[in-house]
N, C-alpha and C. Protein backbone atom coordinates (compact mmCIF):
# COMPACT_ATOMS: atom_id res chain seq x y z
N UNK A 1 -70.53 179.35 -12.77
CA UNK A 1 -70.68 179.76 -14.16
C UNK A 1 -71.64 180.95 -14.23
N UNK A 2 -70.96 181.84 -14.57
CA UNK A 2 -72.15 182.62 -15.02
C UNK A 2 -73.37 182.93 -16.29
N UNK A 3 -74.34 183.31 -15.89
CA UNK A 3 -75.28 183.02 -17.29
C UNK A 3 -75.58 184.41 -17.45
N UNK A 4 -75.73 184.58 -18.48
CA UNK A 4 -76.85 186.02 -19.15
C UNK A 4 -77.43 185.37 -20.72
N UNK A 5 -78.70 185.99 -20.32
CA UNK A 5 -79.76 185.91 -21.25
C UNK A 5 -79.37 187.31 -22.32
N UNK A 6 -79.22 186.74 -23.85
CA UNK A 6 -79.47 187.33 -24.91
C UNK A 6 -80.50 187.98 -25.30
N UNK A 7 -81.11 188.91 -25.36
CA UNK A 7 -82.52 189.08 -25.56
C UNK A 7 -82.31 189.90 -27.27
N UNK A 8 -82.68 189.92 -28.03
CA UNK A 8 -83.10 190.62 -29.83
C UNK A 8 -84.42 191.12 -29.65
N UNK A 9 -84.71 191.99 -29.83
CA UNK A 9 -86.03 192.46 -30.10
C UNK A 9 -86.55 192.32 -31.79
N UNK A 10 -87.37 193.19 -32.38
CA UNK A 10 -88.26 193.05 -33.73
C UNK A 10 -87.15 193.52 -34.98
N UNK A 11 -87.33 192.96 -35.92
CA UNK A 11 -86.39 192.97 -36.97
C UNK A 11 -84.82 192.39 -37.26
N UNK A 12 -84.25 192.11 -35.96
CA UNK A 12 -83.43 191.28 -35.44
C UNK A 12 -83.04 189.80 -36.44
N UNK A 13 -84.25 189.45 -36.72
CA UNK A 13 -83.94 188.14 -37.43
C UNK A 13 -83.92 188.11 -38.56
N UNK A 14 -84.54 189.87 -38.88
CA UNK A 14 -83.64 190.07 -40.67
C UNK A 14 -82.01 190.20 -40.90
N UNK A 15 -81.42 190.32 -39.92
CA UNK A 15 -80.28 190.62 -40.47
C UNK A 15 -79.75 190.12 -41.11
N UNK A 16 -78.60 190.52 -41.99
CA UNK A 16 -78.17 190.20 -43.09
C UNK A 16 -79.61 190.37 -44.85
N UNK A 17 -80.75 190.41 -44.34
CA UNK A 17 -81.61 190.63 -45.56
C UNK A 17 -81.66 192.14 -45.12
N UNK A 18 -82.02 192.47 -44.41
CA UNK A 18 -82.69 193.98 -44.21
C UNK A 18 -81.05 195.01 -43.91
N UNK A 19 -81.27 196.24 -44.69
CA UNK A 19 -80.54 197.24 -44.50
C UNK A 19 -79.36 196.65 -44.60
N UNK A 20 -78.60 195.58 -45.24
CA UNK A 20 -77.66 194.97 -44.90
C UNK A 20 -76.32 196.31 -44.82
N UNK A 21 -76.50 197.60 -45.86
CA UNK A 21 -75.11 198.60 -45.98
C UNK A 21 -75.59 198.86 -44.52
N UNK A 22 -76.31 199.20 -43.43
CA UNK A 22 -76.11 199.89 -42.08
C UNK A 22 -76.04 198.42 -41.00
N UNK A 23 -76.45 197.56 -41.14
CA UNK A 23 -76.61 196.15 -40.12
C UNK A 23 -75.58 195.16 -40.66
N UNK A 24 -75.14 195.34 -41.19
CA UNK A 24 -74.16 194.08 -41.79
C UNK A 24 -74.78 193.27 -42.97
N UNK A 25 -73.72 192.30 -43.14
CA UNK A 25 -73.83 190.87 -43.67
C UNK A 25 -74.49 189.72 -43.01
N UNK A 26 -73.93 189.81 -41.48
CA UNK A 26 -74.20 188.73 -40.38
C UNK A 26 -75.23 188.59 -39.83
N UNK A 27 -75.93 187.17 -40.07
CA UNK A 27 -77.34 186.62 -39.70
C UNK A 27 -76.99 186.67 -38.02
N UNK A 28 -78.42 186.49 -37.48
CA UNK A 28 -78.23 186.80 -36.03
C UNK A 28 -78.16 185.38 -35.19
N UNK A 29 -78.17 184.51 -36.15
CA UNK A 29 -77.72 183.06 -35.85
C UNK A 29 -76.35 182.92 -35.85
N UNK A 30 -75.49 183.62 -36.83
CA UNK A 30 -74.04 183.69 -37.06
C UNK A 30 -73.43 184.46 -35.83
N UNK A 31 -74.19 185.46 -35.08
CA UNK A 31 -74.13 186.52 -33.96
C UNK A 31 -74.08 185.57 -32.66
N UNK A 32 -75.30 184.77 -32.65
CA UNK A 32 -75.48 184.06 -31.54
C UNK A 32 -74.03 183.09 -31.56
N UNK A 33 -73.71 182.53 -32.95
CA UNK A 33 -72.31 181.38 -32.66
C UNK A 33 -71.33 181.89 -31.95
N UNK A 34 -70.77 183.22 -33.07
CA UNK A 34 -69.77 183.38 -32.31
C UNK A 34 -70.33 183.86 -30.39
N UNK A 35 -70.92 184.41 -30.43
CA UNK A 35 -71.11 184.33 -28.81
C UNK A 35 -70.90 183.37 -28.02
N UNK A 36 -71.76 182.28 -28.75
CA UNK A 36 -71.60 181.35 -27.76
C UNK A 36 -69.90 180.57 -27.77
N UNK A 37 -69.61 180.67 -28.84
CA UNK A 37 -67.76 180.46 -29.07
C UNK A 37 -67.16 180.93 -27.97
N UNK A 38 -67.45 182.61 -28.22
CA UNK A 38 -66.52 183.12 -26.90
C UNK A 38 -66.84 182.87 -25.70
N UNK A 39 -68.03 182.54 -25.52
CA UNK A 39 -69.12 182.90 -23.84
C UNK A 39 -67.92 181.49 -23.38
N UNK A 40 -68.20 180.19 -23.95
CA UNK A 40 -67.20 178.77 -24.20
C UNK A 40 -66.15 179.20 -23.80
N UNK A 41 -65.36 179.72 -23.90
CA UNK A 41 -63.77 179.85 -23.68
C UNK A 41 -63.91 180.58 -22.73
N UNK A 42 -65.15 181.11 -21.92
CA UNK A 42 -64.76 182.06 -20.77
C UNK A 42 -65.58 181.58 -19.57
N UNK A 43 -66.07 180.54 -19.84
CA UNK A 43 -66.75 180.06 -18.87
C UNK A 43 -68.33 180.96 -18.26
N UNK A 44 -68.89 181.09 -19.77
CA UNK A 44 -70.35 182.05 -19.41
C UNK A 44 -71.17 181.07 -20.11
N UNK A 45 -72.14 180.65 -19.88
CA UNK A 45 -73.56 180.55 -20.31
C UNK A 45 -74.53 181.28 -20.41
N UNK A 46 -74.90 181.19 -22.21
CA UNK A 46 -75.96 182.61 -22.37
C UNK A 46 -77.37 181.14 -23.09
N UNK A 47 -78.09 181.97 -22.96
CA UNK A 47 -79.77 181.63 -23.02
C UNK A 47 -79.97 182.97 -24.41
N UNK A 48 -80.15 182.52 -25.30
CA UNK A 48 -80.95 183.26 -26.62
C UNK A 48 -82.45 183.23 -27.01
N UNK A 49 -82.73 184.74 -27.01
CA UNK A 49 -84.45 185.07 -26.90
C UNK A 49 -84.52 185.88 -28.46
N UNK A 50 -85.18 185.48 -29.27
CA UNK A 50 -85.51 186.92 -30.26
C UNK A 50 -87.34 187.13 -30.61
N UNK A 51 -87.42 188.07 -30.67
CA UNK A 51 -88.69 187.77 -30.68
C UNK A 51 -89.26 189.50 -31.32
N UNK A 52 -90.29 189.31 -32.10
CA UNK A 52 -90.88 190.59 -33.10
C UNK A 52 -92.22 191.08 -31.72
N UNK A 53 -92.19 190.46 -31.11
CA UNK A 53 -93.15 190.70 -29.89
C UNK A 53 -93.24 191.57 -28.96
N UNK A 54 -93.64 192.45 -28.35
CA UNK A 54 -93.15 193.56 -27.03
C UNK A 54 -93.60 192.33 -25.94
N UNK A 55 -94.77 191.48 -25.98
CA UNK A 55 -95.35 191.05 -24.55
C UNK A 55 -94.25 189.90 -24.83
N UNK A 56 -94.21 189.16 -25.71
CA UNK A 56 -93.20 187.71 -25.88
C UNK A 56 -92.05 187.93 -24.98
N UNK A 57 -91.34 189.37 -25.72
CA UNK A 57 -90.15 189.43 -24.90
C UNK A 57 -90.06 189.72 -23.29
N UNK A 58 -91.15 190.41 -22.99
CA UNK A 58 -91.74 190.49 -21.28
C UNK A 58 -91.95 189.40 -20.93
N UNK A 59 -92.71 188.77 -21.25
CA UNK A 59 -92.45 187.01 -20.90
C UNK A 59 -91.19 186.09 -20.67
N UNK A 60 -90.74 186.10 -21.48
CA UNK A 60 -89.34 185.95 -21.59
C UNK A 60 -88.60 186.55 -20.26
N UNK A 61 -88.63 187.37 -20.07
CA UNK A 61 -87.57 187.95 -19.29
C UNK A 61 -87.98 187.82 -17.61
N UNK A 62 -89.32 187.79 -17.79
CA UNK A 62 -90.23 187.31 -16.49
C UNK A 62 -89.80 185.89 -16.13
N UNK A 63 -89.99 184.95 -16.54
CA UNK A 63 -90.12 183.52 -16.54
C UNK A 63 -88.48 183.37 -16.52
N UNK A 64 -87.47 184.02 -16.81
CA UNK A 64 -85.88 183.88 -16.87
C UNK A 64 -85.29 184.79 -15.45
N UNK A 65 -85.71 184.89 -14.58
CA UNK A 65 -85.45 186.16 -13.77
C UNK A 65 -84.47 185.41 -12.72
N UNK A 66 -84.78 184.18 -12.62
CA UNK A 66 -84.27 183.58 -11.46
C UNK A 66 -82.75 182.59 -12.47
N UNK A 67 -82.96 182.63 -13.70
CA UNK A 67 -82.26 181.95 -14.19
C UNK A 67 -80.72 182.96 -14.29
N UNK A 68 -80.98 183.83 -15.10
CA UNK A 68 -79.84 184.73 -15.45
C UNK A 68 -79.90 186.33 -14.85
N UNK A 69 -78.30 186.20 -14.12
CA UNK A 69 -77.83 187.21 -13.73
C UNK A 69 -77.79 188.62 -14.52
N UNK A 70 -77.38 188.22 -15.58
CA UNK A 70 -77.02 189.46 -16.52
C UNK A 70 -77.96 189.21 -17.73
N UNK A 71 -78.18 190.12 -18.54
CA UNK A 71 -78.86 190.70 -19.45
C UNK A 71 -78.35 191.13 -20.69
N UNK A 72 -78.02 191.33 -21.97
CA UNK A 72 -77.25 191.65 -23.13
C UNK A 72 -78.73 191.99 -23.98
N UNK A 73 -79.25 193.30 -23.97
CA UNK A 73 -80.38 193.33 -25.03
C UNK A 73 -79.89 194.37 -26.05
N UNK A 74 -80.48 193.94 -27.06
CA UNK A 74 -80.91 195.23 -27.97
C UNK A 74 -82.46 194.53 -28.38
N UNK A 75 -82.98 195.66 -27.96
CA UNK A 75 -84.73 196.20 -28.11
C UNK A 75 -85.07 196.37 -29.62
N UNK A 76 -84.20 196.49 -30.27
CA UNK A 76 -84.31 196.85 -31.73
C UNK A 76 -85.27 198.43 -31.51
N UNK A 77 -86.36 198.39 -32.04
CA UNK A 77 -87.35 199.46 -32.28
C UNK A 77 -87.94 199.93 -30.61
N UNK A 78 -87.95 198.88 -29.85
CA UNK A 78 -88.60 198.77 -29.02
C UNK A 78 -87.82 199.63 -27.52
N UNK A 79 -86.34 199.64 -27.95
CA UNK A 79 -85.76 200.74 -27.41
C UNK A 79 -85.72 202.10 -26.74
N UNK A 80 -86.98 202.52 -28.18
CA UNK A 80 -87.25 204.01 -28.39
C UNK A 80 -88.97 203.77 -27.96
N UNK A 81 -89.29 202.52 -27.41
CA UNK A 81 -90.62 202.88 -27.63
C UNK A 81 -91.44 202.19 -26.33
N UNK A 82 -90.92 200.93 -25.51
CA UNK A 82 -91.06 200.53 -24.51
C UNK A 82 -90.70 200.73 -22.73
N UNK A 83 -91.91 201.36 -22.34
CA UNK A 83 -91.60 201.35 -21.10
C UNK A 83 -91.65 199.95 -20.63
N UNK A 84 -92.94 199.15 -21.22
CA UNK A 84 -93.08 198.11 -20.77
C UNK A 84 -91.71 197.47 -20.65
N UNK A 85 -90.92 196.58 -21.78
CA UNK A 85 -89.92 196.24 -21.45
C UNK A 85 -88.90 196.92 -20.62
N UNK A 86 -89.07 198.21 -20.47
CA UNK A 86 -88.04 198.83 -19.47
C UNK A 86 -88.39 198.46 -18.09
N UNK A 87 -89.60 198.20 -17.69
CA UNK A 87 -90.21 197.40 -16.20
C UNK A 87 -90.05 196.41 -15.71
N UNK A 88 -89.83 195.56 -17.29
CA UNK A 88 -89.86 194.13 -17.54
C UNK A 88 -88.23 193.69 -16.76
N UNK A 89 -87.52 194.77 -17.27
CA UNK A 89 -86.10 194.69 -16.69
C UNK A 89 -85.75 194.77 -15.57
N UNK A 90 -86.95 196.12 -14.91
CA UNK A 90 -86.47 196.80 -13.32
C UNK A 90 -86.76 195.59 -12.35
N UNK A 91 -88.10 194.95 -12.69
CA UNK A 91 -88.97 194.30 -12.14
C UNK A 91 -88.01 192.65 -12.06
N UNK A 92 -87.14 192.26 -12.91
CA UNK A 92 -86.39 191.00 -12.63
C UNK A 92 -85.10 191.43 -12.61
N UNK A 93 -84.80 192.80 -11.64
CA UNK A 93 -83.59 193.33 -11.07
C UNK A 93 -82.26 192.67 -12.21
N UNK A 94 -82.10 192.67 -13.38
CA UNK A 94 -80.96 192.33 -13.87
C UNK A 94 -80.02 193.31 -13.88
N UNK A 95 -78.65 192.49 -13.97
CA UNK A 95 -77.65 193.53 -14.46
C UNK A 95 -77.57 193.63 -16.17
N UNK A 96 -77.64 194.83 -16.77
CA UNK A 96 -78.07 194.61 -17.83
C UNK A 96 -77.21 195.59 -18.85
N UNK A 97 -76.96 195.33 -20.26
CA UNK A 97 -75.97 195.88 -20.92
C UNK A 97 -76.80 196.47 -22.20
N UNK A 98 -77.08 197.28 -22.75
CA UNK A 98 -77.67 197.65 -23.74
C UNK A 98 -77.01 197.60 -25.22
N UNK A 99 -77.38 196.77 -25.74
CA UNK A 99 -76.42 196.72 -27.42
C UNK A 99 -77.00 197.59 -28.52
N UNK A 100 -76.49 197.87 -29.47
CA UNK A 100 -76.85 198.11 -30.66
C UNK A 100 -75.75 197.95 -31.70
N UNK A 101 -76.08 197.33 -32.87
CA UNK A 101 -75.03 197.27 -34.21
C UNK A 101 -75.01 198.88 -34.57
N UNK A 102 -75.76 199.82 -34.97
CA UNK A 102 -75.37 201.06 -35.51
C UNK A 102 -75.62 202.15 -34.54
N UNK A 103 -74.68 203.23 -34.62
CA UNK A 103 -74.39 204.21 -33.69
C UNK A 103 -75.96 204.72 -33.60
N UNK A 104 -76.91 204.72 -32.54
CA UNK A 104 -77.79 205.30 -32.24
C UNK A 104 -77.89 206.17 -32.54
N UNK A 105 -77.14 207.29 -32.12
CA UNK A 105 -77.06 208.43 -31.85
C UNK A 105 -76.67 209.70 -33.25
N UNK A 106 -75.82 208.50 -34.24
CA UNK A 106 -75.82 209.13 -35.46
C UNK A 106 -77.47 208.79 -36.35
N UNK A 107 -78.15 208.32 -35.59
CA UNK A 107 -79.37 207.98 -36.48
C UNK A 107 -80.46 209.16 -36.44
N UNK A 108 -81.73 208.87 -36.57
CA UNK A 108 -82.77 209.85 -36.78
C UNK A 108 -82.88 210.11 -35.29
N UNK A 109 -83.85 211.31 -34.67
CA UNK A 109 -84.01 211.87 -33.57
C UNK A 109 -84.42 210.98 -33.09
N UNK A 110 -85.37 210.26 -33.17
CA UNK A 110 -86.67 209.63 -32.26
C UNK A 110 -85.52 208.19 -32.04
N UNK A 111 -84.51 208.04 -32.52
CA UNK A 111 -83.61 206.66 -32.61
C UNK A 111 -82.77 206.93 -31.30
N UNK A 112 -83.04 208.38 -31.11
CA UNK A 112 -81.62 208.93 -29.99
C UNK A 112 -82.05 208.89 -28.71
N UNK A 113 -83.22 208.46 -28.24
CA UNK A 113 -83.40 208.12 -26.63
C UNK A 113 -84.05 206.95 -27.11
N UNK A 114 -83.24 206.55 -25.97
CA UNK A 114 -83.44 204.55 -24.77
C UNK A 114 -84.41 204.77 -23.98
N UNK A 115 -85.27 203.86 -23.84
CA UNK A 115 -86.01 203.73 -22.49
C UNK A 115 -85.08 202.45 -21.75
N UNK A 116 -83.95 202.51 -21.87
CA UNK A 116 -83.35 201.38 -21.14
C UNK A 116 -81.95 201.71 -20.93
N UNK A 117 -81.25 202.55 -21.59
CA UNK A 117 -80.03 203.26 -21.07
C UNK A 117 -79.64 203.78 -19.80
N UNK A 118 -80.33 204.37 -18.98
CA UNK A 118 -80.28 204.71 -17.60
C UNK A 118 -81.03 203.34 -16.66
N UNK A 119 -81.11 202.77 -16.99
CA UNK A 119 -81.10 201.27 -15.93
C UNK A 119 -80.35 200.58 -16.60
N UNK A 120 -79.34 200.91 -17.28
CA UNK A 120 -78.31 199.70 -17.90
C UNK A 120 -76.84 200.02 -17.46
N UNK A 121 -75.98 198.69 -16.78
CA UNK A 121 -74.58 199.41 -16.79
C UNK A 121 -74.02 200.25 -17.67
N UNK A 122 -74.31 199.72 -18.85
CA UNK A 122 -73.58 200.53 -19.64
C UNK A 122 -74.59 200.01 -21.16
N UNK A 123 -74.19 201.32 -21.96
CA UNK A 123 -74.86 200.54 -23.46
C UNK A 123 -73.74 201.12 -24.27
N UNK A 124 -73.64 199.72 -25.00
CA UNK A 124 -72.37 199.56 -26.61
C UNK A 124 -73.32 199.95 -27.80
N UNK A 125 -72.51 200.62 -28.45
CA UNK A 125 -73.75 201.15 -29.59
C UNK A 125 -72.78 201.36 -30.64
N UNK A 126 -72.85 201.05 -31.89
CA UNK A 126 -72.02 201.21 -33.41
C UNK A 126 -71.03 200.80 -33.86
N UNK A 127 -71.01 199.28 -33.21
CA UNK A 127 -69.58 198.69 -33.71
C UNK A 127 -70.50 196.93 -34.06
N UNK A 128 -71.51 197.11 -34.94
CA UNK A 128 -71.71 196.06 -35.51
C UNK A 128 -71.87 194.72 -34.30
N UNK A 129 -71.75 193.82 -35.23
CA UNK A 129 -72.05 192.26 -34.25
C UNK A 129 -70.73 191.89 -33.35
N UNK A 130 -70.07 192.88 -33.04
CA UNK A 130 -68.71 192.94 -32.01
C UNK A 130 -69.08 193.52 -30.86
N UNK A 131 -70.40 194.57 -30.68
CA UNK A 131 -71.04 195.18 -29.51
C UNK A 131 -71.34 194.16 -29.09
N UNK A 132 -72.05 193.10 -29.15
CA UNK A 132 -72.34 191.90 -28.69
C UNK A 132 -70.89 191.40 -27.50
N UNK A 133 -69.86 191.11 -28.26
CA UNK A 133 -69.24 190.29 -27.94
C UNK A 133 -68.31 191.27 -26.91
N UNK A 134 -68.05 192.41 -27.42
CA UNK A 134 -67.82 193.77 -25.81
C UNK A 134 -69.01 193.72 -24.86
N UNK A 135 -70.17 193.66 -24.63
CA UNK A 135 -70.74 193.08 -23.70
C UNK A 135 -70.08 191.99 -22.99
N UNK A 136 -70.19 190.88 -24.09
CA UNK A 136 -69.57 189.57 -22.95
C UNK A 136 -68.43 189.88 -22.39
N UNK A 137 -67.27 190.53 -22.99
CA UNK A 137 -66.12 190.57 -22.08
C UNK A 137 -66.01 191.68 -21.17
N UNK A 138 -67.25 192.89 -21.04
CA UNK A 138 -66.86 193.25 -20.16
C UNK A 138 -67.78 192.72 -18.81
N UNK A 139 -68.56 191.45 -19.21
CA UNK A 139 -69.40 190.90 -18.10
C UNK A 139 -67.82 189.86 -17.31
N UNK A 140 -67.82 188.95 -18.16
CA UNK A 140 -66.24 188.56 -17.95
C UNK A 140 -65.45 189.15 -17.14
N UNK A 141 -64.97 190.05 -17.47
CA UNK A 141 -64.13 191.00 -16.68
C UNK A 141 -64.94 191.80 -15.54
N UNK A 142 -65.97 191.99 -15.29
CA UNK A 142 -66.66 192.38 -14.15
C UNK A 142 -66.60 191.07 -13.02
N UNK A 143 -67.07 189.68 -13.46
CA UNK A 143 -66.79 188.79 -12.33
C UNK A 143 -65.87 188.40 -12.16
N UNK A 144 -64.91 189.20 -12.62
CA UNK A 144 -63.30 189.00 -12.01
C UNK A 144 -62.49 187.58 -12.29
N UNK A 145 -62.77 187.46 -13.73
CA UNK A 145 -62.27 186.54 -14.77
C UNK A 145 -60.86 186.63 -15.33
């Protein structure tokens, strides 16, 4: 079975209250179901972290290193602003996928560089609480599912 750890960074657990016209409708509890719905039908086990914290989530990912293979984050703010968590990543060698609900890149300048994009297979960015779930299937489809 394979596992990957969910990780949400800060503001994450507003969704659906905050910015709802650019983040959606969908609570990040409603995000986590369907995940775990699909992860279910494909034979993945994911581990869910959210946390408004920079060290929480370093913790987190420290103490999970031996647990999960793969990685599914969005950093929220922390994206544009953490090396730490970018160490946090190198340092428990994951394979790791970078998410975001809104196109980065159409956002403000300082929104448009990752400290985690170039150590990530790949990052999904502007297709809402479905980037999520293109992560899982292309982890799926990487272990030759």
């Amino acid at each position: 079975m394979v596992k990957i750890l969910v990780v949400n960074g800060p503001n994450l657990n507003m969704l659906s209250i905050r910015e709802p016209e650019k983040y959606g409708k969908i609570t990040l509890q409603e995000i986590e179901t369907k995940m775990k719905e699909f992860g279910l039908k494909r034979g993945l086990k994911l581990k869910f972290f959210q946390s408004n914290s920079e060290g929480a989530i370093i913790d987190f990912l420290h103490q999970n290193y031996k647990w999960g293979k793969y990685l599914i984050i969005n950093a929220g703010a922390y994206t544009h602003t953490s090396i730490a968590i970018r160490d946090a990543i190198l340092s428990a060698n994951y394979l790791t996928i970078e998410v975001h609900l809104t196109n980065i890149y159409k956002r403000e300048n300082f929104r448009q560089k990752s400290f985690i994009s170039d150590i990530a297979i790949g990052v999904i960015t502007g297709f809402g609480w479905l980037s999520y779930l293109m992560a899982l299937e292309y982890i799926y489809k990487r272990e030759g599912k």
